[in-house]
N, C-alpha and C. Protein backbone atom coordinates (compact mmCIF):
# COMPACT_ATOMS: atom_id res chain seq x y z
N UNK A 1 3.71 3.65 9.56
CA UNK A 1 4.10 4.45 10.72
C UNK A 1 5.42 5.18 10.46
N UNK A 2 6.46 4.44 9.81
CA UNK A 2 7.62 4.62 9.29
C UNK A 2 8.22 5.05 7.77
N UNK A 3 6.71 5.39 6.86
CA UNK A 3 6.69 5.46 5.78
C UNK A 3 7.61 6.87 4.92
N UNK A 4 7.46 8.07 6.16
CA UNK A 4 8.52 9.35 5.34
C UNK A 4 9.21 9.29 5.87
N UNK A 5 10.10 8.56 6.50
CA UNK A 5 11.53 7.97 6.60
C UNK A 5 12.13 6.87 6.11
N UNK A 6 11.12 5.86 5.68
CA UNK A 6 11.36 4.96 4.66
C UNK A 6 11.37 4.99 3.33
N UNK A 7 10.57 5.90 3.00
CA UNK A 7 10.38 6.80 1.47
C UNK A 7 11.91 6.93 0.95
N UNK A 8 12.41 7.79 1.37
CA UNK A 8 13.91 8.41 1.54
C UNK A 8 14.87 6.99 0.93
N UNK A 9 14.67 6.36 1.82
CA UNK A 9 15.42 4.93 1.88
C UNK A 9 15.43 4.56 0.57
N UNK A 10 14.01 3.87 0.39
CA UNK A 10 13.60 3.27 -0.78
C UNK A 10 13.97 4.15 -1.85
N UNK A 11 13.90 5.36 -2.05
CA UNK A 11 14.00 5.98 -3.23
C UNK A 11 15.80 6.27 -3.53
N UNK A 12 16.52 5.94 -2.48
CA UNK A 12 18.20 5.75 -2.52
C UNK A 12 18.61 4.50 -3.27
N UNK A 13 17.59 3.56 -2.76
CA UNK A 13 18.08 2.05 -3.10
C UNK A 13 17.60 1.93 -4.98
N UNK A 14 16.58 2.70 -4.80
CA UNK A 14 16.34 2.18 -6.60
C UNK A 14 16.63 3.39 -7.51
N UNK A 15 17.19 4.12 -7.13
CA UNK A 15 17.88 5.09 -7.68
C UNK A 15 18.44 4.54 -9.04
N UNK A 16 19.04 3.35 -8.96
CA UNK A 16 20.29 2.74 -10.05
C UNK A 16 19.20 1.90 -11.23
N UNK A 17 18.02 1.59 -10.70
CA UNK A 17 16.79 1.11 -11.16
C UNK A 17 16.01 2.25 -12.02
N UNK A 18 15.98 3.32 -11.47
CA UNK A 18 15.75 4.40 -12.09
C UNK A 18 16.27 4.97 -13.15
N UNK A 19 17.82 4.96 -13.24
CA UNK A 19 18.75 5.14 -14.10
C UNK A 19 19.36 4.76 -15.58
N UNK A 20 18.52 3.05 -15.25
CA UNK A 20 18.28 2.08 -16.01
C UNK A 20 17.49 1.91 -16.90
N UNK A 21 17.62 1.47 -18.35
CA UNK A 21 16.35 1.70 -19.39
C UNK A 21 14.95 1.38 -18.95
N UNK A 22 14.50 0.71 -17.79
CA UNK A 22 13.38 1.13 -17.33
C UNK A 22 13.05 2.63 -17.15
N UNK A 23 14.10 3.49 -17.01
CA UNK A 23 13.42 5.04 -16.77
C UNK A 23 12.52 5.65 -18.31
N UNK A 24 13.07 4.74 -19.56
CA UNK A 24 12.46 4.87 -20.80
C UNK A 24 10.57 4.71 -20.78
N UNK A 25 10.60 3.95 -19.58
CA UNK A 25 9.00 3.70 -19.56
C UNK A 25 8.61 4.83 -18.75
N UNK A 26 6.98 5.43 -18.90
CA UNK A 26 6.25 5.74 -18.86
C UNK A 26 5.66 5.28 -17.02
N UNK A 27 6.00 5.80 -16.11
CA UNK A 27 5.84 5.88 -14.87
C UNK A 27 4.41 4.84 -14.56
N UNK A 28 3.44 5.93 -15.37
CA UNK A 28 2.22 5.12 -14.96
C UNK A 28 2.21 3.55 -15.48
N UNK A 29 2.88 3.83 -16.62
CA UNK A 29 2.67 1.75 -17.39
C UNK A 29 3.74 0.93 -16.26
N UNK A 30 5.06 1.65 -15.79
CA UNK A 30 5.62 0.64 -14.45
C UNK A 30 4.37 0.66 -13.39
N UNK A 31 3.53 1.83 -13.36
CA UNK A 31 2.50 1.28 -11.99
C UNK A 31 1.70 0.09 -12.40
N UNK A 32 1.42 0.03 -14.20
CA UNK A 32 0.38 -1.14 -14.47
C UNK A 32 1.29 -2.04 -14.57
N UNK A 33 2.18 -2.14 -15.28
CA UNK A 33 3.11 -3.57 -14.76
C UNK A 33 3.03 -4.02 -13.20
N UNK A 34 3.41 -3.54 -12.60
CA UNK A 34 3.23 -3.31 -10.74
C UNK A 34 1.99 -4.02 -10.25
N UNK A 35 0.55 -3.73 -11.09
CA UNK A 35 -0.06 -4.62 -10.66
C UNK A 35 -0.80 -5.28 -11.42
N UNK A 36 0.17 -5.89 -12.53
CA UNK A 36 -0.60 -7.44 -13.25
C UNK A 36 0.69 -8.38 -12.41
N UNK A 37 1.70 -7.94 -12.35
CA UNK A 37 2.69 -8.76 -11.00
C UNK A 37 1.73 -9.39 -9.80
N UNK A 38 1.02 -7.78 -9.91
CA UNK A 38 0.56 -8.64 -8.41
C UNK A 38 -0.49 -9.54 -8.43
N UNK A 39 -1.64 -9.19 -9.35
CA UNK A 39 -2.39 -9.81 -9.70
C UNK A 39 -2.36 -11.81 -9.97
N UNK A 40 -1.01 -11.84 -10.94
CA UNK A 40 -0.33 -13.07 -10.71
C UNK A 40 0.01 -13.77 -9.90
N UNK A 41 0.60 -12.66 -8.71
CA UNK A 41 0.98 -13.08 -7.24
C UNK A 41 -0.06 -13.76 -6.65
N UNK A 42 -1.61 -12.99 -6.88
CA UNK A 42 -2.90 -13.51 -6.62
C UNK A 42 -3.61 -15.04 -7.44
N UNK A 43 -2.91 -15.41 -8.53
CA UNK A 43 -3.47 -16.11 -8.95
C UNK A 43 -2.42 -17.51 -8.41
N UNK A 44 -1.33 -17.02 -8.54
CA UNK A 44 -0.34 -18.18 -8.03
C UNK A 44 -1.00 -18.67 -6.53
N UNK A 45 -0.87 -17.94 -5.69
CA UNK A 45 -1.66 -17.91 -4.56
C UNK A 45 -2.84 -19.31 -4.04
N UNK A 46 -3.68 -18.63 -5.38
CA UNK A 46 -5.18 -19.35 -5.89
C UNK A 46 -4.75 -20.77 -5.87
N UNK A 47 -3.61 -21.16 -7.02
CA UNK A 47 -3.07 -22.68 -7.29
C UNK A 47 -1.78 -23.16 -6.25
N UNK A 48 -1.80 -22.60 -5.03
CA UNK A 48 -1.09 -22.73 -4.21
C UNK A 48 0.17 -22.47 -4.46
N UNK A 49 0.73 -21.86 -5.32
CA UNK A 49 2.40 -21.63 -5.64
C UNK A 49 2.81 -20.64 -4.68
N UNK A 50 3.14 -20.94 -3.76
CA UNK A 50 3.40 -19.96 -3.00
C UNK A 50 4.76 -19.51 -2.74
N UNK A 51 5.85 -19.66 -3.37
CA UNK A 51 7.14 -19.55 -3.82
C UNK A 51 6.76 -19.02 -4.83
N UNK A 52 6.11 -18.94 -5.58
CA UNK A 52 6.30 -18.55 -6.85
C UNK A 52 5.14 -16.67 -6.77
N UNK A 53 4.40 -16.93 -6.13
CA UNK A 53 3.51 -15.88 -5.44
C UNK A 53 4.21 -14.65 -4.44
N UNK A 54 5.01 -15.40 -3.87
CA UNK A 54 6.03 -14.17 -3.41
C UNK A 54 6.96 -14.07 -4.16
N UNK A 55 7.42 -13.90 -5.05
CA UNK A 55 8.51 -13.34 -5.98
C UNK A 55 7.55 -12.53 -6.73
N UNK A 56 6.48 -12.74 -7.00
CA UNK A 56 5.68 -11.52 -8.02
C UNK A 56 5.48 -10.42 -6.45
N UNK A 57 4.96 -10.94 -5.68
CA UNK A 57 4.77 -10.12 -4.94
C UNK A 57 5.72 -8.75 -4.54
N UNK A 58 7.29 -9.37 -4.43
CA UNK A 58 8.38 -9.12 -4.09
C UNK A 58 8.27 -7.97 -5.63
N UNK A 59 8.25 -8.44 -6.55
CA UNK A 59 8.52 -7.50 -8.24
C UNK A 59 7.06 -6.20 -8.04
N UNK A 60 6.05 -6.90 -7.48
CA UNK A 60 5.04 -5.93 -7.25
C UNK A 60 5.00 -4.82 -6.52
N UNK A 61 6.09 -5.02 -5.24
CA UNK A 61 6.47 -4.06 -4.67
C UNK A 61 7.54 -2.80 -4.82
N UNK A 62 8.57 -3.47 -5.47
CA UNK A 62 9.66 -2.66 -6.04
C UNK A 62 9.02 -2.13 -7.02
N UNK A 63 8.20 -2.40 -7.71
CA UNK A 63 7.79 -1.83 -9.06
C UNK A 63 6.93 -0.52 -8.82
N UNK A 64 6.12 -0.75 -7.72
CA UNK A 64 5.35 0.38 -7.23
C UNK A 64 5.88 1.28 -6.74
N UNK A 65 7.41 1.06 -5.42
CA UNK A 65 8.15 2.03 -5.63
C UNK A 65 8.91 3.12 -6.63
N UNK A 66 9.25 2.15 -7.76
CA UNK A 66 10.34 2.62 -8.62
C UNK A 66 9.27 4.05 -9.68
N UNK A 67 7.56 3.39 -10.16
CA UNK A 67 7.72 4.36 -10.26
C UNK A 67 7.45 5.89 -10.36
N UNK A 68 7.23 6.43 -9.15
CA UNK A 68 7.16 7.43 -8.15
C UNK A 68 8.43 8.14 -8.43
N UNK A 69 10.09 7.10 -7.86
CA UNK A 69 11.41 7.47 -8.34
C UNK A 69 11.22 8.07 -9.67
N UNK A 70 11.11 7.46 -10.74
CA UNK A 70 10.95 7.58 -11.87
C UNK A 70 10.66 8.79 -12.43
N UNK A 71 9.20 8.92 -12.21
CA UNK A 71 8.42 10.62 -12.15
C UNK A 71 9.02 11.69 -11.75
N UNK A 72 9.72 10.97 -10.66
CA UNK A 72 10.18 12.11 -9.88
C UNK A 72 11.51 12.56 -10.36
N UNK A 73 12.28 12.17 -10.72
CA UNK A 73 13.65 11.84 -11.54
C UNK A 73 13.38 12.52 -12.95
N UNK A 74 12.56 12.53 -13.15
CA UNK A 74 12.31 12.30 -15.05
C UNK A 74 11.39 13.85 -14.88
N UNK A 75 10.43 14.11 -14.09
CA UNK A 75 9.64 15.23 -14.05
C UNK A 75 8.35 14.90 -14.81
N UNK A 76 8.12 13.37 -14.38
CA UNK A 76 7.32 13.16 -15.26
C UNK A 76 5.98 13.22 -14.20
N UNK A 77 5.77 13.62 -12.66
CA UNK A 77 5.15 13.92 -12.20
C UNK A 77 3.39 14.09 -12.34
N UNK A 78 2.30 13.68 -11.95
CA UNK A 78 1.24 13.84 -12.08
C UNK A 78 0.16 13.46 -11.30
N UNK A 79 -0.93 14.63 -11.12
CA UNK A 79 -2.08 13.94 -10.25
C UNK A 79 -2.89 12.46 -10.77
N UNK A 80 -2.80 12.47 -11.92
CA UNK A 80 -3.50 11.34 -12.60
C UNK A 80 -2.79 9.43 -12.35
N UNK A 81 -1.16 10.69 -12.33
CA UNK A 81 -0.32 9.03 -11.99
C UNK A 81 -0.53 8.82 -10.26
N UNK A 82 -0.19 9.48 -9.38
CA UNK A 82 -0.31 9.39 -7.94
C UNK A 82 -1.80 8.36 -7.86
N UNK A 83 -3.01 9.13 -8.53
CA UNK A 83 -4.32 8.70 -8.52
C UNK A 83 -4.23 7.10 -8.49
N UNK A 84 -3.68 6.71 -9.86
CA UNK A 84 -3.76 5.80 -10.56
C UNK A 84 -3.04 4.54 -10.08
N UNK A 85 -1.92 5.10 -8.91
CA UNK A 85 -0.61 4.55 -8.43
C UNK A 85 -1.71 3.67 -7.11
N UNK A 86 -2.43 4.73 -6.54
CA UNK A 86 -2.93 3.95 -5.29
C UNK A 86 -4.02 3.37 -5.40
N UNK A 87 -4.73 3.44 -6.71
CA UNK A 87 -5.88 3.18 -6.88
C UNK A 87 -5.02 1.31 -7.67
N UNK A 88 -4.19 0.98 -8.02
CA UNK A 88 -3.75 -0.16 -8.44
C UNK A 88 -2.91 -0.91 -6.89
N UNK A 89 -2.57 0.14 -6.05
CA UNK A 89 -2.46 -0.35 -4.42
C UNK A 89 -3.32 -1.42 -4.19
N UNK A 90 -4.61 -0.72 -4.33
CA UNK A 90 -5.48 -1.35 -3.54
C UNK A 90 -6.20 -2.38 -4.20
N UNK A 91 -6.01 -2.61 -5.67
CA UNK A 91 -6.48 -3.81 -5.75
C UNK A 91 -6.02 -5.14 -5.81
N UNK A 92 -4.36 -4.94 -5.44
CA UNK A 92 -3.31 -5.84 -4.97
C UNK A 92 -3.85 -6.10 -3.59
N UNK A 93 -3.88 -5.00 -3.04
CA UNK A 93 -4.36 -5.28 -1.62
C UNK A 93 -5.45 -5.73 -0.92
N UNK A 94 -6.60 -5.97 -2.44
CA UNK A 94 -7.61 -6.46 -1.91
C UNK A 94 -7.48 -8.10 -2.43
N UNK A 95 -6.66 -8.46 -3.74
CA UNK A 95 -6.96 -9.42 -4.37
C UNK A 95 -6.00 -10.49 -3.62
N UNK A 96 -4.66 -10.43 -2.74
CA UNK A 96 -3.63 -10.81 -2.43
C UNK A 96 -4.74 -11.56 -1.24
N UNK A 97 -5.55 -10.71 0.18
CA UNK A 97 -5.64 -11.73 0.51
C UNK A 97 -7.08 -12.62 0.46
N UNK A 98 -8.02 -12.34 -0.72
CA UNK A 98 -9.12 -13.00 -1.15
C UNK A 98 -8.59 -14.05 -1.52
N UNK A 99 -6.96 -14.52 -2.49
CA UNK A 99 -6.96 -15.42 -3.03
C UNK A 99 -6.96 -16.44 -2.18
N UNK A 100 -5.70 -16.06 -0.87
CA UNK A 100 -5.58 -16.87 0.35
C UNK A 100 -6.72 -17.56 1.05
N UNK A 101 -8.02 -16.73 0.55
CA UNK A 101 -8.87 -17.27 1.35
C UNK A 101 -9.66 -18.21 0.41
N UNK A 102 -9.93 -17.60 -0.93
CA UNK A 102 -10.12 -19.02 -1.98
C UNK A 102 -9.22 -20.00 -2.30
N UNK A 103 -7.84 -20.09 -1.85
CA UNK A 103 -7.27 -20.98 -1.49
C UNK A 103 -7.14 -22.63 -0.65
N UNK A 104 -7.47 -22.01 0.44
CA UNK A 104 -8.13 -22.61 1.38
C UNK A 104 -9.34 -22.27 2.33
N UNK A 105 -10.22 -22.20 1.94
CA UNK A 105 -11.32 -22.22 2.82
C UNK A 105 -11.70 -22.96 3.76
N UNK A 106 -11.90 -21.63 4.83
CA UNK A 106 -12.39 -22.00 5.56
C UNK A 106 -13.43 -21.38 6.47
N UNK A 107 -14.38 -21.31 7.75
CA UNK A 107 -15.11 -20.40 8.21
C UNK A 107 -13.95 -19.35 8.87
N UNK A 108 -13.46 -19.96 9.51
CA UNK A 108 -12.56 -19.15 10.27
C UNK A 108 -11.37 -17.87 9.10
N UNK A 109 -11.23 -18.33 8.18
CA UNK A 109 -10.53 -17.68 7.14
C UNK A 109 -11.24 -16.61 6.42
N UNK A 110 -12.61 -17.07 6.56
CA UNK A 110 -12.87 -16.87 5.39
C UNK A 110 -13.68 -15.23 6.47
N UNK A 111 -14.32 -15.18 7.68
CA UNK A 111 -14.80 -14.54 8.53
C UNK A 111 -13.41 -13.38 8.67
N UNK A 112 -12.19 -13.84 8.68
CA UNK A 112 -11.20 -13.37 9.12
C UNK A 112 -10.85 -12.25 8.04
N UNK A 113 -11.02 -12.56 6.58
CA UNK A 113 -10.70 -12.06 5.40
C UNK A 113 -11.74 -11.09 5.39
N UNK A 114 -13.02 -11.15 5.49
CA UNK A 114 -14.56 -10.04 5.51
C UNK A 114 -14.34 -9.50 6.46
N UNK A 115 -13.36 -9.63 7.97
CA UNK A 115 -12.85 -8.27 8.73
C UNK A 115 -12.36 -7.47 8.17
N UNK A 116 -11.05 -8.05 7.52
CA UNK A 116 -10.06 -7.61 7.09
C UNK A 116 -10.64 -6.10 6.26
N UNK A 117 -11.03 -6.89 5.09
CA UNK A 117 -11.86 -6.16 3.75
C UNK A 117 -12.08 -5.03 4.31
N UNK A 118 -13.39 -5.14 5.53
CA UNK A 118 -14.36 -4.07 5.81
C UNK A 118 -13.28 -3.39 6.77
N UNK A 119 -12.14 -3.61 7.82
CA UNK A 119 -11.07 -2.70 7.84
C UNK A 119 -10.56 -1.70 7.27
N UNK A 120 -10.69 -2.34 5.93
CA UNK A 120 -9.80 -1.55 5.00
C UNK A 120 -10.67 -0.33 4.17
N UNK A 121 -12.31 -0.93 4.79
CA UNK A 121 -13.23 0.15 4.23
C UNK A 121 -13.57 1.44 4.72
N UNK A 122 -13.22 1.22 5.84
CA UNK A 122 -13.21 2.02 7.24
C UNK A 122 -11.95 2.93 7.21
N UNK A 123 -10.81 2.06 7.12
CA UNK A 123 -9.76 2.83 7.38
C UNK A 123 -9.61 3.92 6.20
N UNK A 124 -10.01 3.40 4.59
CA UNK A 124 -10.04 4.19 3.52
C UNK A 124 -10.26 5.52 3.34
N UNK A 125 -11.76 5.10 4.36
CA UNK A 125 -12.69 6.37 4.65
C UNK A 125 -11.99 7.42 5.99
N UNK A 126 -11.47 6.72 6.36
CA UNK A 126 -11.03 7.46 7.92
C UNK A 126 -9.62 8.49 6.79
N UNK A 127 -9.24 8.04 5.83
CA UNK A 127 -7.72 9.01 5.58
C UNK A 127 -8.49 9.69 4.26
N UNK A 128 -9.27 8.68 3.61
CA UNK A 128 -9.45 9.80 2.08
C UNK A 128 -10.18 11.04 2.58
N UNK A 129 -11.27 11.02 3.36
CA UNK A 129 -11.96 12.62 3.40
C UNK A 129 -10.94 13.50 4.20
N UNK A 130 -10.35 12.72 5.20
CA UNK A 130 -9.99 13.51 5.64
C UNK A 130 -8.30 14.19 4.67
N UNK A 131 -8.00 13.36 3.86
CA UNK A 131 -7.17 13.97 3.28
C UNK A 131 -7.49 15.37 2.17
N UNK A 132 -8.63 15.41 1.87
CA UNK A 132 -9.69 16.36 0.87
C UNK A 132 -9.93 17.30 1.83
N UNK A 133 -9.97 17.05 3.38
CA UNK A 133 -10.38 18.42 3.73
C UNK A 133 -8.97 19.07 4.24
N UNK A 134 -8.27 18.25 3.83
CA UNK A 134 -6.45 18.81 4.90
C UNK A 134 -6.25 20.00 2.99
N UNK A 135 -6.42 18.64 2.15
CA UNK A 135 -5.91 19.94 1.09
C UNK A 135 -6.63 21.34 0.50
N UNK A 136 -8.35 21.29 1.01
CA UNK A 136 -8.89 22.16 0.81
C UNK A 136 -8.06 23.30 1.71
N UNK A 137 -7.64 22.78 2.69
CA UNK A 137 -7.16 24.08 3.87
C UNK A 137 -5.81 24.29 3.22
N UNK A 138 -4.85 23.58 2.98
CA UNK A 138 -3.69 23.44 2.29
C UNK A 138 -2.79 23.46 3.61
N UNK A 139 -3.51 22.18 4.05
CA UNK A 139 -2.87 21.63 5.32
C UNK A 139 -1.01 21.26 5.09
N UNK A 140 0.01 20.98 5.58
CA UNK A 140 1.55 20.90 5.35
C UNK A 140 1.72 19.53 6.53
N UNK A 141 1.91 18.53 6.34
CA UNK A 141 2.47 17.57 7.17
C UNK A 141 3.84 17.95 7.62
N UNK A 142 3.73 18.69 9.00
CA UNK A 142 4.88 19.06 9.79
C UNK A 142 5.86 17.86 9.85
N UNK A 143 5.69 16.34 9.63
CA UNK A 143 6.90 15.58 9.56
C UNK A 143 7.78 15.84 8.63
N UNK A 144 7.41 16.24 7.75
CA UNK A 144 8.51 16.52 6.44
C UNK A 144 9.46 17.59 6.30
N UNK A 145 9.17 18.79 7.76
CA UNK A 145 10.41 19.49 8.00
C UNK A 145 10.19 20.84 6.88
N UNK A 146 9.67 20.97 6.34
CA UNK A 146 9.55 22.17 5.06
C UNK A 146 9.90 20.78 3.85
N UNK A 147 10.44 19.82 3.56
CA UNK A 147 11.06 19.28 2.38
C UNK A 147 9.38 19.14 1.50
N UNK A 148 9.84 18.78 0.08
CA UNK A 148 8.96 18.48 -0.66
C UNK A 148 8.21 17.50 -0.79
N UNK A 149 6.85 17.46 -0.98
CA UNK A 149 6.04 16.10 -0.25
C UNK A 149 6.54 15.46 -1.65
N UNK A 150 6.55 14.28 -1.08
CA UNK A 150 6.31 13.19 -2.04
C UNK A 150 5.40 11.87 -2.83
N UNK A 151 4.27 12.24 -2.17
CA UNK A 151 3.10 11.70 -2.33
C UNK A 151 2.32 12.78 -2.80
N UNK A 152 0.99 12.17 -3.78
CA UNK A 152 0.16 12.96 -4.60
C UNK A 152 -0.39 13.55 -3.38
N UNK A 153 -1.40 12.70 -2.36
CA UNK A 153 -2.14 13.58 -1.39
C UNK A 153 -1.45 13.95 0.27
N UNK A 154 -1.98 14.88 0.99
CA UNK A 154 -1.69 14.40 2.45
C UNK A 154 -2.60 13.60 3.07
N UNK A 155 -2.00 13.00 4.51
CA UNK A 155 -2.71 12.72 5.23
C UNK A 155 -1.85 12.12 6.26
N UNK A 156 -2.50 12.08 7.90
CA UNK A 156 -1.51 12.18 9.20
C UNK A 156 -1.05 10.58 9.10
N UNK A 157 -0.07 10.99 9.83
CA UNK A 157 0.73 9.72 9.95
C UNK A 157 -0.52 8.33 10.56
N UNK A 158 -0.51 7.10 10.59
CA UNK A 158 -1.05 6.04 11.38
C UNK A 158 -0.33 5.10 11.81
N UNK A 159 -0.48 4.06 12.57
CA UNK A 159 0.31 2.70 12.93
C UNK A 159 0.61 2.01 11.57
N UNK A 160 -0.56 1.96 10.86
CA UNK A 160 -0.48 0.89 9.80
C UNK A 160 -0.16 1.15 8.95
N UNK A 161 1.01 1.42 8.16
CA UNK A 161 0.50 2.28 6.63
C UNK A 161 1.74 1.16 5.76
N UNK A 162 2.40 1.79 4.90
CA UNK A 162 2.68 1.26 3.50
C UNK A 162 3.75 -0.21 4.11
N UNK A 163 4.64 0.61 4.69
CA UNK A 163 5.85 -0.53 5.38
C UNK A 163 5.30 -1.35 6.17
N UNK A 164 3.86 -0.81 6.67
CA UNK A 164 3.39 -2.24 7.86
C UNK A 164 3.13 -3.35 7.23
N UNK A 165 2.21 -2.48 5.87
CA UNK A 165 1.19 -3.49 5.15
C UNK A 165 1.59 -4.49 4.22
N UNK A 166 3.25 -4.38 3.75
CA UNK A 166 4.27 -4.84 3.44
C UNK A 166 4.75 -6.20 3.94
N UNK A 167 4.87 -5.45 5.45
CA UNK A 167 5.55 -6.92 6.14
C UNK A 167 4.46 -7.88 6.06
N UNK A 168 3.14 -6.88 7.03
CA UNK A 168 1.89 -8.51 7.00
C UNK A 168 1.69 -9.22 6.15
N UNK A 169 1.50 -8.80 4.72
CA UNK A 169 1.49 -9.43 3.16
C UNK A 169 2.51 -10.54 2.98
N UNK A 170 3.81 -10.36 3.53
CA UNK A 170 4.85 -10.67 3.32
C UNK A 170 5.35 -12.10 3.83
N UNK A 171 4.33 -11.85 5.43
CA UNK A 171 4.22 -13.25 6.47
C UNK A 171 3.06 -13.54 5.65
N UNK A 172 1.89 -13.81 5.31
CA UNK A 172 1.30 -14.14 5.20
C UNK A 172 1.70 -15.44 4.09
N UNK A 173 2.63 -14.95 2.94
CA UNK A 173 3.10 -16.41 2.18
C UNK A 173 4.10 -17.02 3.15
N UNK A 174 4.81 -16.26 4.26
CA UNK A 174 5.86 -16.87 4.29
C UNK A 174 5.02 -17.72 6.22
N UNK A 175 3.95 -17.75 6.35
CA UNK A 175 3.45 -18.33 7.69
C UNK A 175 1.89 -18.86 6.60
N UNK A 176 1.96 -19.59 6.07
CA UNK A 176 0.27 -19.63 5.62
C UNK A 176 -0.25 -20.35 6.32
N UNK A 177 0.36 -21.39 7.35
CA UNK A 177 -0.41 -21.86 8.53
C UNK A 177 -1.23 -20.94 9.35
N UNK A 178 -0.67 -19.58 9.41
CA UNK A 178 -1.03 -18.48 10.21
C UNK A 178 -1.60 -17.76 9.47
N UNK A 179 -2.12 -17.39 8.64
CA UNK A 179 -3.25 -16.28 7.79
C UNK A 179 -4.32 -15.98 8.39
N UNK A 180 -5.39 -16.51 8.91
CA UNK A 180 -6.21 -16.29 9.55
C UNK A 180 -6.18 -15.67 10.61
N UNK A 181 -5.27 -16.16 11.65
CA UNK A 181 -4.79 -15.26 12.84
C UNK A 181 -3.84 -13.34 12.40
N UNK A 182 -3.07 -13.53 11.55
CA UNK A 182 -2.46 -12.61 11.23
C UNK A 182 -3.18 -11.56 10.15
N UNK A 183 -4.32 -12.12 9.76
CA UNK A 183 -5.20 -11.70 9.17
C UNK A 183 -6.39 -10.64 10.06
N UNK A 184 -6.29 -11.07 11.60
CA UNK A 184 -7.38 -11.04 12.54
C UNK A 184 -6.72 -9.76 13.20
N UNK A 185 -4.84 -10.17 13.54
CA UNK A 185 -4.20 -9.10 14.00
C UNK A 185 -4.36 -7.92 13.52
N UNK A 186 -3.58 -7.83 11.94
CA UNK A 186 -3.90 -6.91 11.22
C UNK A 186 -4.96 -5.96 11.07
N UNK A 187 -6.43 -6.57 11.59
CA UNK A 187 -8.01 -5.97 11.74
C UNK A 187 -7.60 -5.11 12.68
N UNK A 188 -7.11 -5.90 13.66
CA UNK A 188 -7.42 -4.86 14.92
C UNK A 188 -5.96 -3.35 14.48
N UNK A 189 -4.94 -4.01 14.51
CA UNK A 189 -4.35 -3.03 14.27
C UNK A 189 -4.89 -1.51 13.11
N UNK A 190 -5.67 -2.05 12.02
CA UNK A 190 -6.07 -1.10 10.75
C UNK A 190 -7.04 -0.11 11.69
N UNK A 191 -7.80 -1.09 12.20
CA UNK A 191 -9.58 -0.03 13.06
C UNK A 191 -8.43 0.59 14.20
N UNK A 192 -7.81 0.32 14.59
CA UNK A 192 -6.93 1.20 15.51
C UNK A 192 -6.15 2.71 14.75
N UNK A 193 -5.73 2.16 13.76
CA UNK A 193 -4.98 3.31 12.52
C UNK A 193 -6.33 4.08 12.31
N UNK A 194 -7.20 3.69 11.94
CA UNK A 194 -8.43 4.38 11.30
C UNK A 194 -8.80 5.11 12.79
N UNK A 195 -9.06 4.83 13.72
CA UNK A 195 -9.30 5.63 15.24
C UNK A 195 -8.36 6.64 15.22
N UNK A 196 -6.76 6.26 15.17
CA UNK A 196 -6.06 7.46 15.62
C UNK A 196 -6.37 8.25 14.29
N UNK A 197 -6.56 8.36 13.13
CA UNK A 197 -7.23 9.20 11.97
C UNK A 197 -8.33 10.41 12.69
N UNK A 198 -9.45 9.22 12.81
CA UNK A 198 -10.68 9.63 13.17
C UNK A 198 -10.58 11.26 14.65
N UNK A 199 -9.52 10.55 15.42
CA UNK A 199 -8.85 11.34 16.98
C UNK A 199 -8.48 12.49 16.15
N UNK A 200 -7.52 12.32 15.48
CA UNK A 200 -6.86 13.27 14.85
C UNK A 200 -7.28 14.69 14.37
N UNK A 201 -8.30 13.91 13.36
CA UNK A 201 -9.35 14.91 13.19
C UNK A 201 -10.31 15.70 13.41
N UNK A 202 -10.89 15.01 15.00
CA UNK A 202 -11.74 15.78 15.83
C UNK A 202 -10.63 16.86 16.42
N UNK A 203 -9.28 16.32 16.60
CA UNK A 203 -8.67 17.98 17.27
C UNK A 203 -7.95 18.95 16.53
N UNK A 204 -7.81 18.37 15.17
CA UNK A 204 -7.31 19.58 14.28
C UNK A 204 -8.21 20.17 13.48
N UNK A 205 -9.17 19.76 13.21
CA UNK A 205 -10.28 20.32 11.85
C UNK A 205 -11.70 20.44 12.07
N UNK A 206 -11.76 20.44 13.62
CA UNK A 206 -13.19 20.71 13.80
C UNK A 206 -13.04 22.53 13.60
């Protein structure tokens, strides 16, 4: 919801991260570092380390920020890296909370996690086409004021997006009594993001 005003933020804070012989790497290999972190995060998860699962998590996130900074800093810029950047998003985001649920199983968890999923199938669909038909038009996200986008694609703002999906991930090691419920929240909130999408689009692009 807060994501191109948080952008800004984030890209101040790792600025000095940027600057740093990590800028020697290759943008896209910090996105694949970014998510064998997370991936780990997922497996720690699996064997219950859950201290040890949020600190990859925690490296998985900065890492995905930094490098965007990076590209962007360096001019090392590309549709292939943006592609590649969200397409390794999402399989953090799918594997983070499957593990939770092969973790501990349960019906209730496990029902809660196959919302979740199919949320996220819905909501996918609710921003990717419609982001393909904003750039066929060479639609401009009026939040950004004229400044230069900073993301590979557009698409309209929602409730749920990068900083939400952050925190929920975030409770989820740090409440694992609560996963299932916060798992359930999260549903409703995503099919809500994916609605105001769906709204969106019936009044700008019909």
């Amino acid at each position: 919801m807060r994501d191109a005003a948080l952008r800004r933020q984030k890209d101040r804070l790792l600025e000095p991260l940027a600057s740093s012989r990590l800028a020697k790497i290759h943008p896209n290999w910090i996105s694949f570092i970014a998510m064998l972190a997370g991936l780990v995060a997922a497996a720690a998860i699996w064997r219950g380390l859950l201290g040890l699962g949020l600190l990859l998590w925690v490296v998985n996130r900065v890492l995905d920020g930094l490098d965007g900074v990076v590209a962007r800093k360096y001019g090392k810029q590309s549709d292939f890296g943006g592609y590649l950047d969200l397409a390794f998003d999402y399989v953090i985001y799918l594997a983070i909370p499957l593990a939770f649920v092969a973790a501990t199983p349960s019906p209730l968890l496990f029902w809660a996690g196959l919302l979740l999923i199919s949320s996220y199938v819905l909501n996918l669909m609710s921003w990717s086409v419609l982001s393909a038909i904003l750039e066929k038009r060479h639609w401009q996200n009026p939040e950004r004021g004229g400044a230069e986008r900073q993301t590979t694609i557009e698409m309209p703002s929602g409730l749920i997006e990068g900083a939400e999906t952050i925190a929920f991930y975030t409770l989820f090691f740090l409440l694992p009594g609560w996963v299932a419920w916060l798992f359930l929240l999260m549903v409703l909130l995503v099919f809500f993001t994916a609605g105001q999408r769906i709204w969106w689009a019936y009044r700008n692009v019909r």
